[in-house]
Protein backbone atom coordinates (compact mmCIF):
# COMPACT_ATOMS: atom_id res chain seq x y z
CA UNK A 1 9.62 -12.34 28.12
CA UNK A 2 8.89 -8.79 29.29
CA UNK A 3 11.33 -7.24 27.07
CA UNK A 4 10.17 -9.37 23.79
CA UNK A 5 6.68 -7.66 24.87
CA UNK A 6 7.26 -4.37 24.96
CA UNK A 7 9.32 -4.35 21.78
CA UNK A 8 5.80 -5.76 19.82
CA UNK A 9 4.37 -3.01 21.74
CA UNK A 10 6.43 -0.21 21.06
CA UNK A 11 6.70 -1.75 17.05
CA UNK A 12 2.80 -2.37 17.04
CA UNK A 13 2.53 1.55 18.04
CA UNK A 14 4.58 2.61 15.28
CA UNK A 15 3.18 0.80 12.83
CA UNK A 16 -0.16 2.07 13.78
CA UNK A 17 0.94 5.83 13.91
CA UNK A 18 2.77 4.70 9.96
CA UNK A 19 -1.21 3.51 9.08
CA UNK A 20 -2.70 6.57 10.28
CA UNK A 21 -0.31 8.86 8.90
CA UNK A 22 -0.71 7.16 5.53
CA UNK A 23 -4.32 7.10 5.77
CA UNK A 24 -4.41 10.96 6.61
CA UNK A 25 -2.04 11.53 3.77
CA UNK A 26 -4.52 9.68 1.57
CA UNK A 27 -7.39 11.58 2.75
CA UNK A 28 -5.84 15.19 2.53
CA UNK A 29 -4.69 14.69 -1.43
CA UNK A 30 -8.62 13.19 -1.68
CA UNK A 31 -9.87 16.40 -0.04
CA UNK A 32 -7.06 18.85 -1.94
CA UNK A 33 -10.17 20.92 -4.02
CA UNK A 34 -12.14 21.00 -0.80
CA UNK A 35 -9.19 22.13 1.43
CA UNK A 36 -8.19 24.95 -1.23
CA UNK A 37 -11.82 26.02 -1.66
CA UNK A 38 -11.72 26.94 2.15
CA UNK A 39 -8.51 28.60 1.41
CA UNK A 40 -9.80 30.61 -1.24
CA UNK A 41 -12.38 32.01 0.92
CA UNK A 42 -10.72 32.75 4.11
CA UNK A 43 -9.14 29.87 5.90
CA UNK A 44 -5.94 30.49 7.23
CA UNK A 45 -3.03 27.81 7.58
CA UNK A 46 -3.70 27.08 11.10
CA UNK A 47 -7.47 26.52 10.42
CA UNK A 48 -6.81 23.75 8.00
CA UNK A 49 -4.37 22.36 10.02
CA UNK A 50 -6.64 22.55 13.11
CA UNK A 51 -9.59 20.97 10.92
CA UNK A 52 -7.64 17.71 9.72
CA UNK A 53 -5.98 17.01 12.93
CA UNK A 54 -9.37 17.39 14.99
CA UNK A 55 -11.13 15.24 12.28
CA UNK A 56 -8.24 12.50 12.79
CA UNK A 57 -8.90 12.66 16.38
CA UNK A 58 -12.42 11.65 16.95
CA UNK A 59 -11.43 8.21 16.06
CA UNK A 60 -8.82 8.00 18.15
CA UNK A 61 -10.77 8.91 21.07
CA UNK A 62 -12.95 6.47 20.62
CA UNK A 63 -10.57 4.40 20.06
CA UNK A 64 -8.88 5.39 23.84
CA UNK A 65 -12.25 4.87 25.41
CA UNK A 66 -12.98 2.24 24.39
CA UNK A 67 -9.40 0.54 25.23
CA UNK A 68 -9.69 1.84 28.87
CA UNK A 69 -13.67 0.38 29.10
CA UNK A 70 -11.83 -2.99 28.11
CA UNK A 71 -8.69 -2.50 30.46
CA UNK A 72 -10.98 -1.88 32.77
CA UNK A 73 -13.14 -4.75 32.59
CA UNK A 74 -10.16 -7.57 32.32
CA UNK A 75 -8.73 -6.69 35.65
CA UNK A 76 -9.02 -9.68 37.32
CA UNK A 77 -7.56 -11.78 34.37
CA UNK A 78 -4.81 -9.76 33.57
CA UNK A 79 -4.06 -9.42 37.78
CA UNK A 80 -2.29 -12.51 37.57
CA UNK A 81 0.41 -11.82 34.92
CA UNK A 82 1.35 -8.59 36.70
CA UNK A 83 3.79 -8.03 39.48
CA UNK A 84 4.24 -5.11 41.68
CA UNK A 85 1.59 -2.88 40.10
CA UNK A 86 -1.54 -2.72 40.01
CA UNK A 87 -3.67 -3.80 37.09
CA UNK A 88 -6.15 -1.13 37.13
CA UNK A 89 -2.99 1.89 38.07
CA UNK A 90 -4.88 5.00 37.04
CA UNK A 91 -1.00 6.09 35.83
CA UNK A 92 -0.40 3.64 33.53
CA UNK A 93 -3.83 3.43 32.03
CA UNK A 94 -3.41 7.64 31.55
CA UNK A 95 0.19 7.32 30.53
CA UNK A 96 -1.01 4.58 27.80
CA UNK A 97 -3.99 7.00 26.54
CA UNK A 98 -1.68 10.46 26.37
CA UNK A 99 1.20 8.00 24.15
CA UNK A 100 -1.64 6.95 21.99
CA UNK A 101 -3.13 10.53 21.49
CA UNK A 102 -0.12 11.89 21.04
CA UNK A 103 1.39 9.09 18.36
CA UNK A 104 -2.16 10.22 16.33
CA UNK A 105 -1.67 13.99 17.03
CA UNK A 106 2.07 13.76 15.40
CA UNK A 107 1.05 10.96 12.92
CA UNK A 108 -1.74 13.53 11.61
CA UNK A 109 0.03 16.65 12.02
CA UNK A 110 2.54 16.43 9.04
CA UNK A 111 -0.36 15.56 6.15
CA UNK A 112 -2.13 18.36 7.82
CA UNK A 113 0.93 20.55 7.68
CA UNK A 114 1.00 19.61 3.95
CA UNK A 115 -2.77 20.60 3.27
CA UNK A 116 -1.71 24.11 4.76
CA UNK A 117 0.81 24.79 2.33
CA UNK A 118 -1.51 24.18 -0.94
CA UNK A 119 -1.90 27.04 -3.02
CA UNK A 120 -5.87 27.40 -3.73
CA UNK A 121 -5.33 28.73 -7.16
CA UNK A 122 -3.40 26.11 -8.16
CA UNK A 123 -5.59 23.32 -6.76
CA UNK A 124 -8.41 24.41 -7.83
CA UNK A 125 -7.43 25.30 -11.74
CA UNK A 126 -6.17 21.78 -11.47
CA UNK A 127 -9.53 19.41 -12.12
């Protein structure tokens, strides 16, 4: 039963990282004239890429909060179903938040690697 749990889990985390990388890819070819305007006037590769990713972040840490506020609050309910740990371990709860960030960090790092490489002249003659 365990096992058959943390395989949803660990498929239910990919697929999420899959929807946020495809939503970031949809955003950065929405935002392609904005991203090579800030090219064109100074922006360097790691700026852009810094931009997206912290953009695709706020949302994700309220996303984290949020989860732990609700871990947090089912303790006694979920105490119960667990065996030999603790429900409200301060290591698993952490461990849980730093996959999560880091699924969005990698899941929004390749469309923002992609903005970086536009060339503004390009873009920008392009509409």
């Amino acid at each position: 039963m365990t096992q058959c749990l943390a395989f949803f889990a660990v498929v239910a985390f990919f697929v999420s990282c899959l929807g946020m990388y495809g939503l970031q890819a949809y955003t950065v070819t929405w935002r392609t004239p904005e991203i090579a305007l800030r090219m064109a006037v100074g922006a360097g590769r790691s700026d852009v890429v810094r931009l997206i990713v912290r953009e695709s972040l706020v949302p994700v840490a309220i996303g984290v909060a949020a989860g732990l506020a609700a871990a947090l609050l089912s303790v006694r309910p979920i105490a119960v179903l667990l065996f030999g740990v603790s429900s409200a371990d301060p290591a698993t709860l952490g461990l849980a938040a730093v996959i999560i960030a880091a699924g969005a960090v990698g899941a929004s790092w390749l469309p923002a690697r992609r903005a970086s490489a536009i060339d503004p002249s390009t873009a920008l003659r392009g509409d």
